[in-house]
PDB file of N, CA and C in Angstrom:
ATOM      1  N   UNK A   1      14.809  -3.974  -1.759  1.00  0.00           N
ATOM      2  CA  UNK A   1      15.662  -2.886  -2.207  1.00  0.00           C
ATOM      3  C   UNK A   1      16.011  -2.023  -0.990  1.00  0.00           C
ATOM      4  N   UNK A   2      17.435  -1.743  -0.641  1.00  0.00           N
ATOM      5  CA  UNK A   2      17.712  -1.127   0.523  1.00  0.00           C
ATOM      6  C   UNK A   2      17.346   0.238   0.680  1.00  0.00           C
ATOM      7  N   UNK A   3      17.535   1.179  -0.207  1.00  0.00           N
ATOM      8  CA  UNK A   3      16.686   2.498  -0.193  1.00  0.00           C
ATOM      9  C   UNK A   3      15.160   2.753  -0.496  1.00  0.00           C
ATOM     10  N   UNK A   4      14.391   1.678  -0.650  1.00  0.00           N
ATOM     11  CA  UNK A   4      12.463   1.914  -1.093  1.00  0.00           C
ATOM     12  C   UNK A   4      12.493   2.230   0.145  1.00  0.00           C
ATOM     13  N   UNK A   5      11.535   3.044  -0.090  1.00  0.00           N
ATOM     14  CA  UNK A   5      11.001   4.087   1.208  1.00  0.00           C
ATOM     15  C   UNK A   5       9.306   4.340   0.287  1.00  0.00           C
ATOM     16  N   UNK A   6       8.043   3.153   1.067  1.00  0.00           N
ATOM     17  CA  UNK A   6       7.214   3.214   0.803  1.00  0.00           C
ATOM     18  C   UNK A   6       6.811   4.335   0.973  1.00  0.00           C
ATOM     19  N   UNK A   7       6.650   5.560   2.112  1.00  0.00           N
ATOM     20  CA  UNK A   7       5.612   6.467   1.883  1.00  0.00           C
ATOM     21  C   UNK A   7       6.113   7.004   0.953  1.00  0.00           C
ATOM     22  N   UNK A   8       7.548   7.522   0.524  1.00  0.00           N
ATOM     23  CA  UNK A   8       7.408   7.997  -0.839  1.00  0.00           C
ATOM     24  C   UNK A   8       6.942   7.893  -2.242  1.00  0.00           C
ATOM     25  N   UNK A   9       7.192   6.067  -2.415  1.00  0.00           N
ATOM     26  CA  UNK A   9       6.707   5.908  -3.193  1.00  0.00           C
ATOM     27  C   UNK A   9       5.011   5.795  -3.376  1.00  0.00           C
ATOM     28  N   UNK A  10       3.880   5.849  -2.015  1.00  0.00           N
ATOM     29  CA  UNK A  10       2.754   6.121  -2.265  1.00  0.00           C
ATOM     30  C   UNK A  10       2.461   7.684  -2.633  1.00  0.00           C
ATOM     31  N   UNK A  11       3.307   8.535  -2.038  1.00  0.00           N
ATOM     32  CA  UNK A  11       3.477   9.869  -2.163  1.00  0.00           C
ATOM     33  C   UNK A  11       3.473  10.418  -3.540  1.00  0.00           C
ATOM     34  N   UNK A  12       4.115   9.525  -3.915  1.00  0.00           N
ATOM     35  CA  UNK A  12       4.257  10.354  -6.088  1.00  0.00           C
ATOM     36  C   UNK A  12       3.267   9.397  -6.565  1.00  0.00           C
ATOM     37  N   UNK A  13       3.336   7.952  -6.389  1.00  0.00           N
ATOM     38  CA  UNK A  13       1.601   7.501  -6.815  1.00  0.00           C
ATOM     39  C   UNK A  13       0.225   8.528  -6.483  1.00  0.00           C
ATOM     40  N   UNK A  14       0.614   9.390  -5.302  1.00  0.00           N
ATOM     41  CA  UNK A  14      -0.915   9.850  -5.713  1.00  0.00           C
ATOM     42  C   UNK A  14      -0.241  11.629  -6.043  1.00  0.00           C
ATOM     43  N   UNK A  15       0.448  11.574  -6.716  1.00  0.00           N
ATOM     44  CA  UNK A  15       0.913  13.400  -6.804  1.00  0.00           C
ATOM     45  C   UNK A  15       1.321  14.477  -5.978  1.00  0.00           C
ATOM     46  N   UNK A  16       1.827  13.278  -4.592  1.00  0.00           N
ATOM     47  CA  UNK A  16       2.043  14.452  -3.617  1.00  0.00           C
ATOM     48  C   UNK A  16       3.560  14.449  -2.900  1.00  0.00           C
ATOM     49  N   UNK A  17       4.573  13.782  -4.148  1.00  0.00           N
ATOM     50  CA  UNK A  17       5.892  13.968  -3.635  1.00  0.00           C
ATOM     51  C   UNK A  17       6.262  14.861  -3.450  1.00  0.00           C
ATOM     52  N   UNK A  18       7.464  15.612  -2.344  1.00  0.00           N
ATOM     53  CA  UNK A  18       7.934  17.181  -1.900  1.00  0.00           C
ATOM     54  C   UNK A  18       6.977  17.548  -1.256  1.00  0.00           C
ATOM     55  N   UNK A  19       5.917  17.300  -0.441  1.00  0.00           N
ATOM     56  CA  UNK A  19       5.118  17.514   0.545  1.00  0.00           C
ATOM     57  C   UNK A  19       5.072  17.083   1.498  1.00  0.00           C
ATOM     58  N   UNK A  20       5.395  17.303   2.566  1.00  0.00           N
ATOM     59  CA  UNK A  20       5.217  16.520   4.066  1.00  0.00           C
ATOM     60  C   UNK A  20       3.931  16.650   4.693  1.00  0.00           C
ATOM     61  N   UNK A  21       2.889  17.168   4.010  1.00  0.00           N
ATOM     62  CA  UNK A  21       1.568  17.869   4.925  1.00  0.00           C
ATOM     63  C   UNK A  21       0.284  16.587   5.385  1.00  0.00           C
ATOM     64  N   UNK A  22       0.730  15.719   4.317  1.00  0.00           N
ATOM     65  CA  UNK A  22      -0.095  14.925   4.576  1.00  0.00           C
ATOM     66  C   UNK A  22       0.581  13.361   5.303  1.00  0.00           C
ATOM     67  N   UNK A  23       1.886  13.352   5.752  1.00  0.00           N
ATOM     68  CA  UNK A  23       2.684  12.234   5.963  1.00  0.00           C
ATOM     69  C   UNK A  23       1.848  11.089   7.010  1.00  0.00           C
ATOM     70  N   UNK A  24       1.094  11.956   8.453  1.00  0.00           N
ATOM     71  CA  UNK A  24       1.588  11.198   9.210  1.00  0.00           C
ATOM     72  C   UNK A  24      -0.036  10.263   9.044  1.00  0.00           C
ATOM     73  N   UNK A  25      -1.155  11.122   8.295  1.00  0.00           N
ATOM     74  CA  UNK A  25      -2.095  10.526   7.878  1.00  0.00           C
ATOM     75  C   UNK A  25      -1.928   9.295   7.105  1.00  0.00           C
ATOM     76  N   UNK A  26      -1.134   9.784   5.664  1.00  0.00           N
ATOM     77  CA  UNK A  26      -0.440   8.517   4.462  1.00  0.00           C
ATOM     78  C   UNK A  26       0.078   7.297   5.214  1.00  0.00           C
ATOM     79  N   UNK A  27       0.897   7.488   6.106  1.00  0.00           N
ATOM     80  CA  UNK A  27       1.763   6.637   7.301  1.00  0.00           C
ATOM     81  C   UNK A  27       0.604   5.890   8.058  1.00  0.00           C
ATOM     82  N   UNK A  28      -0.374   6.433   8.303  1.00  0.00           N
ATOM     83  CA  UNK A  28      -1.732   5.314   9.176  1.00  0.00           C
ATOM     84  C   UNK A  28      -2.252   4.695   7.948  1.00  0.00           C
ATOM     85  N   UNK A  29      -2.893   5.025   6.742  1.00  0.00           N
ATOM     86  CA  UNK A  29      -3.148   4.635   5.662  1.00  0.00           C
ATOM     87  C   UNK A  29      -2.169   3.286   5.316  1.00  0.00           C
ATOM     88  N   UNK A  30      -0.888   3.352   5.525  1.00  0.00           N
ATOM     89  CA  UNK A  30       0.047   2.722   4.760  1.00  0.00           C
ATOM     90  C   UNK A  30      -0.322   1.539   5.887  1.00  0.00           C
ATOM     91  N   UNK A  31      -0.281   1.696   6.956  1.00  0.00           N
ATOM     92  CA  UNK A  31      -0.263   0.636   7.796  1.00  0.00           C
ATOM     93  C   UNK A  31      -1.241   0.159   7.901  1.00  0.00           C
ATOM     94  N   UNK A  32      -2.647   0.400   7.298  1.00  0.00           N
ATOM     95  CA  UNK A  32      -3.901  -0.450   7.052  1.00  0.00           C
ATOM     96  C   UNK A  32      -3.620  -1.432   6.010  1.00  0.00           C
ATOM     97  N   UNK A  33      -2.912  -0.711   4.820  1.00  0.00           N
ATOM     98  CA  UNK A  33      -2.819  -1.541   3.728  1.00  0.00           C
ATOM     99  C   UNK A  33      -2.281  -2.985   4.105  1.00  0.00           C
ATOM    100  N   UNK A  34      -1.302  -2.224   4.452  1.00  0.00           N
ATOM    101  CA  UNK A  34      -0.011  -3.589   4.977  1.00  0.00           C
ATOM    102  C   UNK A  34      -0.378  -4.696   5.706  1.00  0.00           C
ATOM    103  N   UNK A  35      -1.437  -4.080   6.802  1.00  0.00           N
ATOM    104  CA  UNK A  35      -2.262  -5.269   7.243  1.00  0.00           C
ATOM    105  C   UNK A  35      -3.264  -6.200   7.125  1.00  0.00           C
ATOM    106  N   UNK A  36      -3.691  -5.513   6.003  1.00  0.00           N
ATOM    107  CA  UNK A  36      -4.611  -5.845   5.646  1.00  0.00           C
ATOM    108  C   UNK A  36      -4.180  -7.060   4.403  1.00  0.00           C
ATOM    109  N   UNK A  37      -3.008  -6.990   4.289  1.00  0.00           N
ATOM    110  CA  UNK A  37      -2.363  -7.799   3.023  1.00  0.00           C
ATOM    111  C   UNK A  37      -1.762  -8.869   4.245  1.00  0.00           C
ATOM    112  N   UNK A  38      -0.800  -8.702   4.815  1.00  0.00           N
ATOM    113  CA  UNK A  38      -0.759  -9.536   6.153  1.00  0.00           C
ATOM    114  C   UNK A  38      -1.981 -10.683   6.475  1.00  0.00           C
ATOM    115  N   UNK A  39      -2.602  -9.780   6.678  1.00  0.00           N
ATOM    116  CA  UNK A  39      -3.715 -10.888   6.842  1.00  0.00           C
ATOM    117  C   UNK A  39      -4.648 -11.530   5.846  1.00  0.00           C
ATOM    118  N   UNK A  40      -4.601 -11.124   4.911  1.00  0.00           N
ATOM    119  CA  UNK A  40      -4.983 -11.499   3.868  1.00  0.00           C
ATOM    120  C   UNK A  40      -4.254 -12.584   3.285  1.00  0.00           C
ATOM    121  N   UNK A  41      -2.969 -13.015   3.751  1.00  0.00           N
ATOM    122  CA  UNK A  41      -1.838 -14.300   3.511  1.00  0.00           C
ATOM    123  C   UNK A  41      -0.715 -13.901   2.881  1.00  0.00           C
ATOM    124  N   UNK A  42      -0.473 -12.634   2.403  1.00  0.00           N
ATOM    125  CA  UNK A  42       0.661 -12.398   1.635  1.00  0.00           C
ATOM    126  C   UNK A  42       1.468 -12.018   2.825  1.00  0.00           C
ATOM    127  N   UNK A  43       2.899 -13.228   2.375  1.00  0.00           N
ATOM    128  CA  UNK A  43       3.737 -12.785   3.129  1.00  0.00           C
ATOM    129  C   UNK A  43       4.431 -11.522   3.643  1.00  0.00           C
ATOM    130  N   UNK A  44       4.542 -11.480   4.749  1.00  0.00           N
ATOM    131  CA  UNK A  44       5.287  -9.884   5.223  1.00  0.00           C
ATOM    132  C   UNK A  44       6.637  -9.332   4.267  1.00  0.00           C
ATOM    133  N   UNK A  45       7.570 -10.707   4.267  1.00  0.00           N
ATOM    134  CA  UNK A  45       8.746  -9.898   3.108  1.00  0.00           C
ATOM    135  C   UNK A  45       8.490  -9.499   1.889  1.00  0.00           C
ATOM    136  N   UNK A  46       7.282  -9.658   1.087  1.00  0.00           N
ATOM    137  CA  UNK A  46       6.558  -9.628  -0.216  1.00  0.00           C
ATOM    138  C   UNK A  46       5.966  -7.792   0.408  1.00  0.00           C
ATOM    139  N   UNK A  47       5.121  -7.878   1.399  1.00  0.00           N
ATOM    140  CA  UNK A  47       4.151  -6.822   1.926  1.00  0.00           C
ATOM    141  C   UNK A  47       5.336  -5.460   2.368  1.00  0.00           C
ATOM    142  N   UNK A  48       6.793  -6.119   2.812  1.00  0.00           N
ATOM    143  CA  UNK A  48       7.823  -4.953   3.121  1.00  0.00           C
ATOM    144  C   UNK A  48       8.291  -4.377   1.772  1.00  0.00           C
ATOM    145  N   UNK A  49       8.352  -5.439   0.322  1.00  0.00           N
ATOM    146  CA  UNK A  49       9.353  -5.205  -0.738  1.00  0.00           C
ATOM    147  C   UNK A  49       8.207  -4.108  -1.513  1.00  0.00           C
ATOM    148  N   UNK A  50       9.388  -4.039  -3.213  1.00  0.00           N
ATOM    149  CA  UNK A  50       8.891  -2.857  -3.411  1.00  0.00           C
ATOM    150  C   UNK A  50       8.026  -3.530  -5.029  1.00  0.00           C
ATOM    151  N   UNK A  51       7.504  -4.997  -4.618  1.00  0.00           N
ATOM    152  CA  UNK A  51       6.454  -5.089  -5.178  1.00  0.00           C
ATOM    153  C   UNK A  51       5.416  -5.189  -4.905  1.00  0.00           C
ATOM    154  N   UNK A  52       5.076  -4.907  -3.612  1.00  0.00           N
ATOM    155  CA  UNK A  52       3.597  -4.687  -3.320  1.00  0.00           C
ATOM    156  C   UNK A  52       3.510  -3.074  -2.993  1.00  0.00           C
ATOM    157  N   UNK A  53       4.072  -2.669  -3.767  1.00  0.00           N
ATOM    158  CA  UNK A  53       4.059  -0.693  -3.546  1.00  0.00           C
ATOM    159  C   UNK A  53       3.134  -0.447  -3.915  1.00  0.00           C
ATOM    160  N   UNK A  54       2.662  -0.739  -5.857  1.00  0.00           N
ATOM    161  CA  UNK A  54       1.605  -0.272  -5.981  1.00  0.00           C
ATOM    162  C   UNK A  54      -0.097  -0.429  -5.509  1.00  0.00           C
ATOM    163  N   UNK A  55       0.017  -2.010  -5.104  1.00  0.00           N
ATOM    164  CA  UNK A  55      -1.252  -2.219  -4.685  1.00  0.00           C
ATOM    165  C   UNK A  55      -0.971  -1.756  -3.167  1.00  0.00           C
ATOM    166  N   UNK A  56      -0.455  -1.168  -2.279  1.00  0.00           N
ATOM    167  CA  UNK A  56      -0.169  -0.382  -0.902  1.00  0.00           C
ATOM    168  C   UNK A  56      -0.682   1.192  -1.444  1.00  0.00           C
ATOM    169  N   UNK A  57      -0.013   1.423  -2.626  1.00  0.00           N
ATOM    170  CA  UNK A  57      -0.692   2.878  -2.921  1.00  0.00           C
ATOM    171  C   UNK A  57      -2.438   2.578  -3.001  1.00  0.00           C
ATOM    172  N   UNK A  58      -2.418   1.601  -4.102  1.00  0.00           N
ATOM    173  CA  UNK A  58      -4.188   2.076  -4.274  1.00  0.00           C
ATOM    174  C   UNK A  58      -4.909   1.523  -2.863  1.00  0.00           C
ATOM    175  N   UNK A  59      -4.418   0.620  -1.551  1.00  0.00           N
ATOM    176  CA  UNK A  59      -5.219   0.999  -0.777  1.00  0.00           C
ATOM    177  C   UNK A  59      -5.229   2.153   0.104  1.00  0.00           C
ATOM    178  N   UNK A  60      -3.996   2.757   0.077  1.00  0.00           N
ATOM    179  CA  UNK A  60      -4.322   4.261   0.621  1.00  0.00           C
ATOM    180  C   UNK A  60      -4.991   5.133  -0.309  1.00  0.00           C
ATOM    181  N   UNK A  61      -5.304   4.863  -1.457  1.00  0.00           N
ATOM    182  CA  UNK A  61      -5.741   5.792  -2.432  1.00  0.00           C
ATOM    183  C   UNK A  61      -7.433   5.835  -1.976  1.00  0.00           C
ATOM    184  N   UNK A  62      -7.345   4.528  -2.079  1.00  0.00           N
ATOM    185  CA  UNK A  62      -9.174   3.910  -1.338  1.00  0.00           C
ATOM    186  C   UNK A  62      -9.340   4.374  -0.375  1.00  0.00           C
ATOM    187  N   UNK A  63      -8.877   4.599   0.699  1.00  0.00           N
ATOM    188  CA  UNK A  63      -8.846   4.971   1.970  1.00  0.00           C
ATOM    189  C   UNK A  63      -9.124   5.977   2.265  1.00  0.00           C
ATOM    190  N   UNK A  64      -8.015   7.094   1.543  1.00  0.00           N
ATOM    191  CA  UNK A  64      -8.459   8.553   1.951  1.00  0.00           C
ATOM    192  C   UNK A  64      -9.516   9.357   1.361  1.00  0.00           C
ATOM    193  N   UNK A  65     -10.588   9.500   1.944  1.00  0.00           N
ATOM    194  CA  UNK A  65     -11.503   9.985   1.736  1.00  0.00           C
ATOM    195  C   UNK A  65     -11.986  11.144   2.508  1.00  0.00           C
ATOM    196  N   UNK A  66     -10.786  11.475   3.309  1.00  0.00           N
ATOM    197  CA  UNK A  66     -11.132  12.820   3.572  1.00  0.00           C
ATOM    198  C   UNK A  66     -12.153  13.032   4.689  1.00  0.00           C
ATOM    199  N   UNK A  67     -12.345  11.907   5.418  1.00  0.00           N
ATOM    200  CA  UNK A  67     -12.686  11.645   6.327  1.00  0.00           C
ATOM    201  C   UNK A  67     -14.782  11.574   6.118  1.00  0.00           C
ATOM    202  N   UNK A  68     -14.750  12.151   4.789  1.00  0.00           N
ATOM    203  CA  UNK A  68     -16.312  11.460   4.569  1.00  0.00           C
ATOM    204  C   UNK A  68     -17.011  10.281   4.860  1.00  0.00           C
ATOM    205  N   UNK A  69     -16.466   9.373   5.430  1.00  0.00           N
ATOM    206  CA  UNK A  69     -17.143   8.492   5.915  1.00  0.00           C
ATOM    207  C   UNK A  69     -17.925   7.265   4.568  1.00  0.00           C
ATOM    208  N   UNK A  70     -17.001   7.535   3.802  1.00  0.00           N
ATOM    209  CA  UNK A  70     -17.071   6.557   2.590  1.00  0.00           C
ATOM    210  C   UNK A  70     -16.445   5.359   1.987  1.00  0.00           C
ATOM    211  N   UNK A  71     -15.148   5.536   2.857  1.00  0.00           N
ATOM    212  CA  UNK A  71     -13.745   4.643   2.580  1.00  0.00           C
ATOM    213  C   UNK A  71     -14.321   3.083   2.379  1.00  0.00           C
ATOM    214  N   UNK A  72     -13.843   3.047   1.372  1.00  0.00           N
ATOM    215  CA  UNK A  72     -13.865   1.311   1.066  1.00  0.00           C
ATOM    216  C   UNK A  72     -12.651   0.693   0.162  1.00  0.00           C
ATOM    217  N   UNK A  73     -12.402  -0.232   0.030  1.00  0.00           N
ATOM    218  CA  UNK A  73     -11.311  -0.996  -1.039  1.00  0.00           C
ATOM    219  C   UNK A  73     -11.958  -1.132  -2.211  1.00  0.00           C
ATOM    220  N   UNK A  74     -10.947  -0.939  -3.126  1.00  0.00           N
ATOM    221  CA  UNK A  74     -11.818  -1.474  -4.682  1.00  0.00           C
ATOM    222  C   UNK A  74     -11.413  -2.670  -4.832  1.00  0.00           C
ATOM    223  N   UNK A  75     -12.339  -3.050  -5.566  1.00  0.00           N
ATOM    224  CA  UNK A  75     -12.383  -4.203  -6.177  1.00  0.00           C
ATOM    225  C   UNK A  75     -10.897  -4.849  -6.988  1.00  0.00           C
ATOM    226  N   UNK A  76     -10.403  -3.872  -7.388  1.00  0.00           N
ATOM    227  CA  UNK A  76      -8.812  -3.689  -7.922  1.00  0.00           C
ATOM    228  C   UNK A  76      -7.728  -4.021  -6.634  1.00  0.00           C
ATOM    229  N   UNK A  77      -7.750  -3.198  -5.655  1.00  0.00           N
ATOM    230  CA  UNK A  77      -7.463  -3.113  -4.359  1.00  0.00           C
ATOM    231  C   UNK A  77      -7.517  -5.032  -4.218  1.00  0.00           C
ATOM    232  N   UNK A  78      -8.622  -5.823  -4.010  1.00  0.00           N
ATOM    233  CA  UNK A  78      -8.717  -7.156  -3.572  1.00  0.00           C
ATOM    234  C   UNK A  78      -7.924  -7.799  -4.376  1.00  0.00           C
ATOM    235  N   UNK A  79      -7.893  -7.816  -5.832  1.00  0.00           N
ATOM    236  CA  UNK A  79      -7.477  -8.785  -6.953  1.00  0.00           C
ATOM    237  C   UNK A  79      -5.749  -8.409  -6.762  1.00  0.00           C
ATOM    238  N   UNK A  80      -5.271  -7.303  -6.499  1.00  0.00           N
ATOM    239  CA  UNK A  80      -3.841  -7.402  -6.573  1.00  0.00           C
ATOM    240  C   UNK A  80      -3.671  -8.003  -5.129  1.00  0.00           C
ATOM    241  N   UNK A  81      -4.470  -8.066  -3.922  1.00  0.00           N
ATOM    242  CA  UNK A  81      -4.082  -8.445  -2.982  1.00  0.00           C
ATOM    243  C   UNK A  81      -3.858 -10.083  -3.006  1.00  0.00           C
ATOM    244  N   UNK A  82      -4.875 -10.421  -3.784  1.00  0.00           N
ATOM    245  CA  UNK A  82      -5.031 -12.121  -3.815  1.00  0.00           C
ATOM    246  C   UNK A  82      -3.867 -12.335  -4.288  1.00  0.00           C
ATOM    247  N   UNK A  83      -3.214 -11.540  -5.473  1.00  0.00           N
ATOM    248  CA  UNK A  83      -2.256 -12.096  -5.996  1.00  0.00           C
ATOM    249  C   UNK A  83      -0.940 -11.698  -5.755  1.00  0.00           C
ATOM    250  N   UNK A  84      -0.871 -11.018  -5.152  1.00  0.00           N
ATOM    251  CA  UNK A  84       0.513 -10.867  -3.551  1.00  0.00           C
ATOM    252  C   UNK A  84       0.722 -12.072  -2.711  1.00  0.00           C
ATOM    253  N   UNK A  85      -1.222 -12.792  -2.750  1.00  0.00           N
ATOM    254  CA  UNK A  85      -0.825 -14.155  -1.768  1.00  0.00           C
ATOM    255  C   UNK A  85      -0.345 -14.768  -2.388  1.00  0.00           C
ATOM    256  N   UNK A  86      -0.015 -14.996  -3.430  1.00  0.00           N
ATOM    257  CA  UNK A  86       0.438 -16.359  -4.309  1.00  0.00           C
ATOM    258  C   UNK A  86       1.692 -16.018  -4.561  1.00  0.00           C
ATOM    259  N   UNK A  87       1.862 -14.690  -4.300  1.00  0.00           N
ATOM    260  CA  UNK A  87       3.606 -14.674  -4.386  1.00  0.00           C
ATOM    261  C   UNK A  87       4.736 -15.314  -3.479  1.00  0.00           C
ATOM    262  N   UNK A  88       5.497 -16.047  -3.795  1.00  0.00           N
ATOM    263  CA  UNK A  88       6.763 -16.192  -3.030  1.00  0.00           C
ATOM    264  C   UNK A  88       7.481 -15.445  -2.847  1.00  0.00           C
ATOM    265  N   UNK A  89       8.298 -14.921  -1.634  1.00  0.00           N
ATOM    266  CA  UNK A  89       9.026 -14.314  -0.555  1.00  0.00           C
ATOM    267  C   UNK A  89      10.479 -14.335  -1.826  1.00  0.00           C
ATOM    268  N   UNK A  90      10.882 -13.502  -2.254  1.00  0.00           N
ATOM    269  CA  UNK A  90      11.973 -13.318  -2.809  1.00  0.00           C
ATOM    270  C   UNK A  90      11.944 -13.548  -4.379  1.00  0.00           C
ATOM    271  N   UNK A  91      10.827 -13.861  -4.357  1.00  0.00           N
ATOM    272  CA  UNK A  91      10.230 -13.791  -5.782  1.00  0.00           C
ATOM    273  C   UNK A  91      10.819 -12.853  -6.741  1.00  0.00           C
ATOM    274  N   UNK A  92      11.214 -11.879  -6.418  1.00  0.00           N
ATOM    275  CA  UNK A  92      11.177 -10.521  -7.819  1.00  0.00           C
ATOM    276  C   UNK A  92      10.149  -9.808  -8.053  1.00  0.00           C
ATOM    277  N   UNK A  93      10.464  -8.915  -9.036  1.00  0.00           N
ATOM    278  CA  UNK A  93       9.518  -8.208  -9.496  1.00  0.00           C
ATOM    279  C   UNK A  93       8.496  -8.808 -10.439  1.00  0.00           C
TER     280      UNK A  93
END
């Protein structure tokens, strides 16, 4: 989709659309996810589109912890990732 603009859409997944305060943190977050799906086998055009948004939100959701030193992936977090790998590249929604 030519206008998805992931940090926004992780931005209102976690309640913090119309805020810039937390961007450039969300923005390192976003780029763990992404790689972490990357390497995990799901293709990059699947990992750019705007169906792997929500499982990109819940691993920044996992992530930020506020720097407590707790951060981990859920278990939820893995199972949508596995199944990003099995997606084909132009697949749809």
């Amino acid at each position: 989709m030519a206008n998805f603009d992931i940090l926004e859409s992780v931005k209102t997944s976690l309640g913090l659309a119309g805020n810039d305060y937390h961007d450039a943190m969300l923005r390192g977050y976003i780029v763990e996810a992404k790689r972490f799906l990357v390497d995990a086998g799901v293709d990059s055009s699947v990992v750019e589109s705007e169906v792997a948004a929500g499982v990109i939100a819940r691993g920044v959701s996992d992530l930020w912890n506020y720097g407590a030193g707790g951060a981990s992936l859920s278990p939820y977090f893995f199972q949508a990732a596995a199944q990003l790998a099995y997606r084909k590249p132009g697949g749809g929604a």
